[in-house]
N, C-alpha and C. Protein backbone atom coordinates (compact mmCIF):
# COMPACT_ATOMS: atom_id res chain seq x y z
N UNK A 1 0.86 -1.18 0.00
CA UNK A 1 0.00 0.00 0.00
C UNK A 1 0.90 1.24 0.00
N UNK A 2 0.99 2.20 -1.04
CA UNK A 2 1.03 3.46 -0.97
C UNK A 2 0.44 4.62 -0.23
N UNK A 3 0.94 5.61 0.05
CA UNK A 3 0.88 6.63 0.90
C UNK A 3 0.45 8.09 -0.50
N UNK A 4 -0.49 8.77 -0.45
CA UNK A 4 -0.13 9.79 -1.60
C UNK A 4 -1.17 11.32 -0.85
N UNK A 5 -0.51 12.08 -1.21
CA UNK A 5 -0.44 13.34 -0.50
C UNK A 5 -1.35 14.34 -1.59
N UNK A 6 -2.57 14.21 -1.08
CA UNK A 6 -3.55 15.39 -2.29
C UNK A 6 -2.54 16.51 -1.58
N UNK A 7 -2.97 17.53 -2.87
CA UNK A 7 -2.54 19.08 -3.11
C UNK A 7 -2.92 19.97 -1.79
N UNK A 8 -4.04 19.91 -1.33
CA UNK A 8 -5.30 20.35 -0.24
C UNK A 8 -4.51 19.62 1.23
N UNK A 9 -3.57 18.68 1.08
CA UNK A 9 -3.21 18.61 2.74
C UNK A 9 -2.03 18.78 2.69
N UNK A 10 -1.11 18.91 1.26
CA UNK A 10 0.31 19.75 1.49
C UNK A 10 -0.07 20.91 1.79
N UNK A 11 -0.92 21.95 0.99
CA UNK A 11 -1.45 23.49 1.06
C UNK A 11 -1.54 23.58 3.05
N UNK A 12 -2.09 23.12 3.37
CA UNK A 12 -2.22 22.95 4.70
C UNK A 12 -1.50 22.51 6.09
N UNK A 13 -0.53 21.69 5.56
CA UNK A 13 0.52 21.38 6.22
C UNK A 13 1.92 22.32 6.22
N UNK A 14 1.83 22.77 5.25
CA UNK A 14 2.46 24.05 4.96
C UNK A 14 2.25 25.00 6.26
N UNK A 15 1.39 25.14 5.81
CA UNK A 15 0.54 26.68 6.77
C UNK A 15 0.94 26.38 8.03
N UNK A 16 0.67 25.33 8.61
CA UNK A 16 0.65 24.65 9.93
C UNK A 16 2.43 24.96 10.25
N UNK A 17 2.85 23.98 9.68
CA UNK A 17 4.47 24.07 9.75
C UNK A 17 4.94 25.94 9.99
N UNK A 18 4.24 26.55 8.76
CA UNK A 18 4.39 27.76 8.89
C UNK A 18 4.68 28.61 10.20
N UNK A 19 2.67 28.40 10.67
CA UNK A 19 2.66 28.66 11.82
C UNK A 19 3.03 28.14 12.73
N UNK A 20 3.60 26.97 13.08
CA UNK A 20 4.49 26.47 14.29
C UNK A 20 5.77 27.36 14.37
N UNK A 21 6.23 27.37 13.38
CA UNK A 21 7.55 28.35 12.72
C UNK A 21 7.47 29.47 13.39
N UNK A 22 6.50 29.92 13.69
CA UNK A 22 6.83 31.29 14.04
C UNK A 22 6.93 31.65 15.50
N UNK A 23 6.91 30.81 16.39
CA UNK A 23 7.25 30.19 17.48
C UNK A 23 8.26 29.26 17.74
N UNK A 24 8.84 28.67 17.24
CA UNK A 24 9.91 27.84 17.12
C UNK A 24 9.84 27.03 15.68
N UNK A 25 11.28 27.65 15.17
CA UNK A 25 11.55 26.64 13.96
C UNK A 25 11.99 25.25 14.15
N UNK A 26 12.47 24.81 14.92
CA UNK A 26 12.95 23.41 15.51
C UNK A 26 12.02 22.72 15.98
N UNK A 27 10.43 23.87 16.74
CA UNK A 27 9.63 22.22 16.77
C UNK A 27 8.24 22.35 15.34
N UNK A 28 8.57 23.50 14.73
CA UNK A 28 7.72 23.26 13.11
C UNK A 28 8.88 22.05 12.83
N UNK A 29 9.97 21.80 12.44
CA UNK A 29 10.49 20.57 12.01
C UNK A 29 10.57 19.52 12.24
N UNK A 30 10.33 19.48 13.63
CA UNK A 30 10.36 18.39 14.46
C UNK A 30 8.53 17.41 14.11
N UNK A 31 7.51 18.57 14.52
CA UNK A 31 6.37 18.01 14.11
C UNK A 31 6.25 17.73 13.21
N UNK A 32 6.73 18.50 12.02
CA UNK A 32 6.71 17.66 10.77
C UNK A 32 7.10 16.02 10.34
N UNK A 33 8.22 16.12 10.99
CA UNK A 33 9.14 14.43 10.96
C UNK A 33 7.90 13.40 11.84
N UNK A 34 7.99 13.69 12.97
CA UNK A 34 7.16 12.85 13.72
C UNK A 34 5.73 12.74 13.17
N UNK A 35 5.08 13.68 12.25
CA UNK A 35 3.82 13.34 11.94
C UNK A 35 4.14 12.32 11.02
N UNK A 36 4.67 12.89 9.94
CA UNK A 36 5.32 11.74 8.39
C UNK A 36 5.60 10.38 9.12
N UNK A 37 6.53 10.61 10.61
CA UNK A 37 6.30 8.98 10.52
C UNK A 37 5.24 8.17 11.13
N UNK A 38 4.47 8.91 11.90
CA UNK A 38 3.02 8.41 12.15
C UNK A 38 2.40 7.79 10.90
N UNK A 39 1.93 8.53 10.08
CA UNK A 39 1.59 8.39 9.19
C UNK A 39 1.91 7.09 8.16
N UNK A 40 3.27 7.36 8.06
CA UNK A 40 3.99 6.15 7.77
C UNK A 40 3.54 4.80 8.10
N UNK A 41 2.84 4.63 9.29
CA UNK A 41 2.47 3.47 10.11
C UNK A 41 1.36 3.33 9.64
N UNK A 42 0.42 4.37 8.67
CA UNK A 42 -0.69 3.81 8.04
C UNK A 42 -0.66 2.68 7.24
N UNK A 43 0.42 2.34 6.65
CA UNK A 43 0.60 1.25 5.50
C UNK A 43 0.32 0.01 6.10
N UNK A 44 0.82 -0.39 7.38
CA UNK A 44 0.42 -1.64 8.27
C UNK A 44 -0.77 -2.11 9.03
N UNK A 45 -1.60 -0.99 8.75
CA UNK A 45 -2.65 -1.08 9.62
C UNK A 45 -3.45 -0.16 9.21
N UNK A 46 -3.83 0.75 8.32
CA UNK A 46 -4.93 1.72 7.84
C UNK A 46 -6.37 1.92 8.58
N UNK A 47 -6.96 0.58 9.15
CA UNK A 47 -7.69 0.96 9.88
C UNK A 47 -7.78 0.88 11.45
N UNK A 48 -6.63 1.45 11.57
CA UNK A 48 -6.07 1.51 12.88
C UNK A 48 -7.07 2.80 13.78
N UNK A 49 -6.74 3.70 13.01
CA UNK A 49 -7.56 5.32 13.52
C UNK A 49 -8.84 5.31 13.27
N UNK A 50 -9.72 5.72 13.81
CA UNK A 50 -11.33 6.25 14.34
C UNK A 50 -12.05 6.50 12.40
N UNK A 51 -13.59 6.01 12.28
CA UNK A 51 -13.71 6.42 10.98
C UNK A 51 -14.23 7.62 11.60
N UNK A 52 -14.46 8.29 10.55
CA UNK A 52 -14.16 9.72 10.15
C UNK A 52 -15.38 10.26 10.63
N UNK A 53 -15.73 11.36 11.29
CA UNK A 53 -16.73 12.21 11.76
C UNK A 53 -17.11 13.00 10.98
N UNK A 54 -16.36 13.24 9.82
CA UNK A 54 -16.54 14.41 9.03
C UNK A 54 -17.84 13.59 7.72
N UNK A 55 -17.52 11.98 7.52
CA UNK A 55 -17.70 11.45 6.45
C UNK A 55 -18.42 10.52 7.01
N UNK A 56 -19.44 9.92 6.28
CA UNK A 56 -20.15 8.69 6.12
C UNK A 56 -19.56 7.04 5.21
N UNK A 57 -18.57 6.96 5.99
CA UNK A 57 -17.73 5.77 5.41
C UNK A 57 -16.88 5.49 5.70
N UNK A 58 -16.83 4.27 5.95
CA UNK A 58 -15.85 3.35 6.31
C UNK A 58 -14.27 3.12 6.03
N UNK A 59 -14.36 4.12 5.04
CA UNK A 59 -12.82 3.65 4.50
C UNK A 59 -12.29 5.47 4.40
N UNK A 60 -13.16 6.23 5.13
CA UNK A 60 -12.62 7.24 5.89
C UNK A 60 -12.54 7.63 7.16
N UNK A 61 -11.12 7.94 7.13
CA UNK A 61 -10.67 8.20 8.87
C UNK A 61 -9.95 9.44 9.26
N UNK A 62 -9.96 9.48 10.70
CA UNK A 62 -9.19 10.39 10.87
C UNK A 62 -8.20 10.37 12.16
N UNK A 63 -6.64 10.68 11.67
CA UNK A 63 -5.82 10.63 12.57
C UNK A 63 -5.87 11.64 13.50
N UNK A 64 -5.86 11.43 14.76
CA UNK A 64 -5.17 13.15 15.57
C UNK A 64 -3.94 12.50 15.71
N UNK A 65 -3.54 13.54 16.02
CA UNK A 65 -2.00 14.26 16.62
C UNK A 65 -1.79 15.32 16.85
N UNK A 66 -1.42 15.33 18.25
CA UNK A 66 -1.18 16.46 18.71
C UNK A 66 -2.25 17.52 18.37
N UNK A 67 -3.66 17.03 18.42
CA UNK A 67 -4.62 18.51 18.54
C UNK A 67 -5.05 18.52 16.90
N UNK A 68 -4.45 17.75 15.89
CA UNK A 68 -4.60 18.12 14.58
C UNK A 68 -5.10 17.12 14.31
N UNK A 69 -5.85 17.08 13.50
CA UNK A 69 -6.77 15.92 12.67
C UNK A 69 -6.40 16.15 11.07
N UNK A 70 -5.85 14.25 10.84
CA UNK A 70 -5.58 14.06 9.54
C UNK A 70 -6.77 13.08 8.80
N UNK A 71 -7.39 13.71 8.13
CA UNK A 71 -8.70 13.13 7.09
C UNK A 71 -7.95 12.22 6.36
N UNK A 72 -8.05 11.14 6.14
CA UNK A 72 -7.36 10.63 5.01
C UNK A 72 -8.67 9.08 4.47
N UNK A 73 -7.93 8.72 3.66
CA UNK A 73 -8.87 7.72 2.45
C UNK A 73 -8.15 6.09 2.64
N UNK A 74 -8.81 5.43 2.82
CA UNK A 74 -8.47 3.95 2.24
C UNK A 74 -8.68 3.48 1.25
N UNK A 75 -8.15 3.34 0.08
CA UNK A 75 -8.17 2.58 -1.40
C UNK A 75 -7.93 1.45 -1.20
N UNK A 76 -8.57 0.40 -1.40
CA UNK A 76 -8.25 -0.69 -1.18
C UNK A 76 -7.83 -1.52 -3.03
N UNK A 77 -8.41 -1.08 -3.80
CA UNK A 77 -8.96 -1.29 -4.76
C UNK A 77 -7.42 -0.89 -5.49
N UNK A 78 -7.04 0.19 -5.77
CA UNK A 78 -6.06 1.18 -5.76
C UNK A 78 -4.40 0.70 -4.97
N UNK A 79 -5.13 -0.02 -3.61
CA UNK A 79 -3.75 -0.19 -3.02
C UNK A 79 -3.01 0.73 -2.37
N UNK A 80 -4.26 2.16 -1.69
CA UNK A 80 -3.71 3.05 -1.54
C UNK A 80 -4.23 3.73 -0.58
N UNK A 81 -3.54 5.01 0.54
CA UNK A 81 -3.88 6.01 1.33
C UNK A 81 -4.05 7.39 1.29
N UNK A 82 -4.72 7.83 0.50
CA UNK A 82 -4.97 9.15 0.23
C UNK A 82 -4.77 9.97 1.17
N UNK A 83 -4.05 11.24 1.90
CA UNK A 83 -3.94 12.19 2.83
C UNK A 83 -4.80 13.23 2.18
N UNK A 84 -6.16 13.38 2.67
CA UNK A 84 -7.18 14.42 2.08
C UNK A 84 -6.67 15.70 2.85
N UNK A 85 -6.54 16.09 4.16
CA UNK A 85 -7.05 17.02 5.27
C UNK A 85 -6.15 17.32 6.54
N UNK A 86 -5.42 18.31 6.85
CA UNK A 86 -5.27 18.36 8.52
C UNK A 86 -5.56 19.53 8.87
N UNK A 87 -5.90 20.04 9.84
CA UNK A 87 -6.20 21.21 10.53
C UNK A 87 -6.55 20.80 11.96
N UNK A 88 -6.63 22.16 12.55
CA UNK A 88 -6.81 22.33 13.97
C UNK A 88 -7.73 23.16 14.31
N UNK A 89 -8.95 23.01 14.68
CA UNK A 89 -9.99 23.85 14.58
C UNK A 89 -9.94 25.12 15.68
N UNK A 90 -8.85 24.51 16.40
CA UNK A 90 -8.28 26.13 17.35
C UNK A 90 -7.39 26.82 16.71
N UNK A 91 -7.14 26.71 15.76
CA UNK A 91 -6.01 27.71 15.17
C UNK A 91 -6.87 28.61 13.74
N UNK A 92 -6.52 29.81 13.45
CA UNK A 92 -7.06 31.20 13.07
C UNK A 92 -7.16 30.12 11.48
N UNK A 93 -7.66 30.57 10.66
CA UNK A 93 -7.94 30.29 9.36
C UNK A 93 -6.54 30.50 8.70
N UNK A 94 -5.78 29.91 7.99
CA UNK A 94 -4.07 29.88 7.45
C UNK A 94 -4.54 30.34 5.99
């Protein structure tokens, strides 16, 4: 199983990183690494994390970490993990 990163949760992870950045650049980098390898651990287990509150289906979920929620997709069909979404609904609009 593949891992693949829509446009809509780099745009966003960005921002995030951004804004961690501006408070410390060492832990915007740091969260970054440690999320990727969370994430990473989707390949072994995909339906490891909660289905999705946002969605009506099963083969959508969503990770937290650390306060942030990652939307993402199960392809089974495909062979694959779509990263749709992260945000933090306490943090200002990015």
């Amino acid at each position: 199983m593949i891992i693949l990163e829509s446009e809509r949760f780099r745009k966003e992870l960005r921002a995030i990183a951004f804004y961690i950045r501006e408070e410390s650049p060492q832990n915007a980098v740091r969260f970054v690494e440690l999320l990727k390898a969370r994430i990473d651990t989707l390949v072994h287990s995909p339906y490891r994390y909660r289905r999705s509150i946002y969605f009506d289906d099963e083969k959508m979920r969503d990770m937290v970490y650390k306060g942030y929620t990652v939307v993402y997709e199960i392809d089974e069909e495909e062979d694959r993990i779509v990263l749709l979404s992260i945000f933090n609904r306490n943090l200002p609009d990015l």
